[in-house]
Protein backbone atom coordinates (compact mmCIF):
# COMPACT_ATOMS: atom_id res chain seq x y z
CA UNK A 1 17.15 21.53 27.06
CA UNK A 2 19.76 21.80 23.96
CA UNK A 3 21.49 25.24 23.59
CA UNK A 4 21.71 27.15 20.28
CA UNK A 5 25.03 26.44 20.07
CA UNK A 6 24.86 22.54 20.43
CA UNK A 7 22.34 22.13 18.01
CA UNK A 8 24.24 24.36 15.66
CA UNK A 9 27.30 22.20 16.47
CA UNK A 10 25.81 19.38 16.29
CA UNK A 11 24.18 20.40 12.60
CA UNK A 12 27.46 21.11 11.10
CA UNK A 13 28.61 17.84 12.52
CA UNK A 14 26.09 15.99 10.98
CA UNK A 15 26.74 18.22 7.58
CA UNK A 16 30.21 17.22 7.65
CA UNK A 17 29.65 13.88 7.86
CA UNK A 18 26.68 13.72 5.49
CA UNK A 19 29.65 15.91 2.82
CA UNK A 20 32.43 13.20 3.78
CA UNK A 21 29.88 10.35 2.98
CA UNK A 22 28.84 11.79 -0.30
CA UNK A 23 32.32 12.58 -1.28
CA UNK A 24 33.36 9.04 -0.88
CA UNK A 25 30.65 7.52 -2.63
CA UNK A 26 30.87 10.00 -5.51
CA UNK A 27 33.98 9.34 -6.34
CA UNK A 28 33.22 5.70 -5.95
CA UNK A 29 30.00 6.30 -8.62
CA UNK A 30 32.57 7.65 -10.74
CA UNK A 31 35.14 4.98 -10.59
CA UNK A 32 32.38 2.38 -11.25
CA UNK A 33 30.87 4.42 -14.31
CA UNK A 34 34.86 4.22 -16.11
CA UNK A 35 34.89 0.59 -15.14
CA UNK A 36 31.61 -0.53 -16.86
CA UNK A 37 32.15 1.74 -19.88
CA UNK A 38 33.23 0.74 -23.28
CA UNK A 39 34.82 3.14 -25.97
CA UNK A 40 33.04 3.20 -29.10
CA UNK A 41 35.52 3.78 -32.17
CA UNK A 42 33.35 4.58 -35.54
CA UNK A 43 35.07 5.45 -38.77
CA UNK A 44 33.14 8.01 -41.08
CA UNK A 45 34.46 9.69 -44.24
CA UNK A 46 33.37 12.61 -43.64
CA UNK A 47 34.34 13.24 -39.75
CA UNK A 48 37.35 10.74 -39.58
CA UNK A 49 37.67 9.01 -36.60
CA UNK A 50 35.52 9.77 -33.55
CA UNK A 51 35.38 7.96 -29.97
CA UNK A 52 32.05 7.68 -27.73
CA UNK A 53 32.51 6.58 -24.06
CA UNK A 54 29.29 4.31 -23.35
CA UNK A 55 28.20 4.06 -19.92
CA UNK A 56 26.34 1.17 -18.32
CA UNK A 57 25.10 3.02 -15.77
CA UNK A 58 22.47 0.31 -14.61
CA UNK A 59 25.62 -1.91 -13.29
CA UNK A 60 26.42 0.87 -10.50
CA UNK A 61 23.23 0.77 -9.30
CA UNK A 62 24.12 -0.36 -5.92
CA UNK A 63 26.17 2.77 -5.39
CA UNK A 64 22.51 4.60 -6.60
CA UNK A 65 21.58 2.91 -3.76
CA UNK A 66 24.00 3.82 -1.26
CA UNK A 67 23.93 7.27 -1.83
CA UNK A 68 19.98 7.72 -1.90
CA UNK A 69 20.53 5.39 1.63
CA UNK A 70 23.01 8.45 2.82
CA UNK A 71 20.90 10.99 1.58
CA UNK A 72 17.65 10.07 2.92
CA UNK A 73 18.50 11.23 6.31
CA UNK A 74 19.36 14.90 5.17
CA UNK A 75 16.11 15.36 3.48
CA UNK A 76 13.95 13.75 6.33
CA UNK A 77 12.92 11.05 3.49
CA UNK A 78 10.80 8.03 5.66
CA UNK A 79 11.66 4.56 5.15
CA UNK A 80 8.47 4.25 2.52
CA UNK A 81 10.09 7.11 0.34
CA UNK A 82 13.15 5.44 0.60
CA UNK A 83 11.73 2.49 -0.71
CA UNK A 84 10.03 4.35 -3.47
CA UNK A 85 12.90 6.37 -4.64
CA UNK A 86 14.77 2.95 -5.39
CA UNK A 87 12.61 0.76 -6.56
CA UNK A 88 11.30 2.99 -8.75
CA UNK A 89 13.60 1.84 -12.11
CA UNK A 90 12.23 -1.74 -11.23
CA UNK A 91 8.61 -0.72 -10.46
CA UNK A 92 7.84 1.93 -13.23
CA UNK A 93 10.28 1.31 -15.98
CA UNK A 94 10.74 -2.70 -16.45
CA UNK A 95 7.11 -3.33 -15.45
CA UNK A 96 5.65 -5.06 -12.56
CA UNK A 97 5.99 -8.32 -14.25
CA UNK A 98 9.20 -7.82 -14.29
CA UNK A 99 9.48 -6.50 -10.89
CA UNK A 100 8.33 -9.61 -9.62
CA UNK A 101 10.72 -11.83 -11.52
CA UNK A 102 13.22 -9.20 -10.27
CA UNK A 103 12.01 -9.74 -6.81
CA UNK A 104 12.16 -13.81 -6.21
């Protein structure tokens, strides 16, 4: 039998790790979403000069990945949700004949 204060313990340790982990790969998400942007420089007369950052976010989809993989844990998500939750983009949006292209 566990004691209140292991599993409390052991809860925080598992918080603290599940923080650390998310920490890393956000800043990682962010890194990737600078490196596979492009600056978009228009000239209008009437506003001058004006710059867009445009992310790709699509190319950092393997971080996506990792962090719903570090996250599922947390929310109790079962390996089917998982699944679900990132495959969706390929399932849903592009199509299933394009999922199975995707796929081979």
């Amino acid at each position: 039998m566990q004691s209140t204060c292991f599993r409390l313990f052991r809860n925080r340790a598992v918080t603290r790790n599940t923080a650390d982990v998310n920490k890393r790969l956000g800043a990682e998400y962010i890194a990737d979403l600078r490196r596979h942007s492009t600056m978009l420089v228009r000239n209008q007369k009437s506003t001058g000069k004006t710059e867009t950052q445009s992310f790709k976010v699509q190319k950092s989809k393997p971080i996506i990945n990792q962090t719903d993989k570090a996250l599922a844990p947390h929310y109790g998500f079962t390996d089917e949700e998982l699944d679900f939750i990132i495959n969706y983009d390929i399932k849903y949006r592009m199509g299933k004949k394009n999922h199975e292209t995707a796929c081979r």
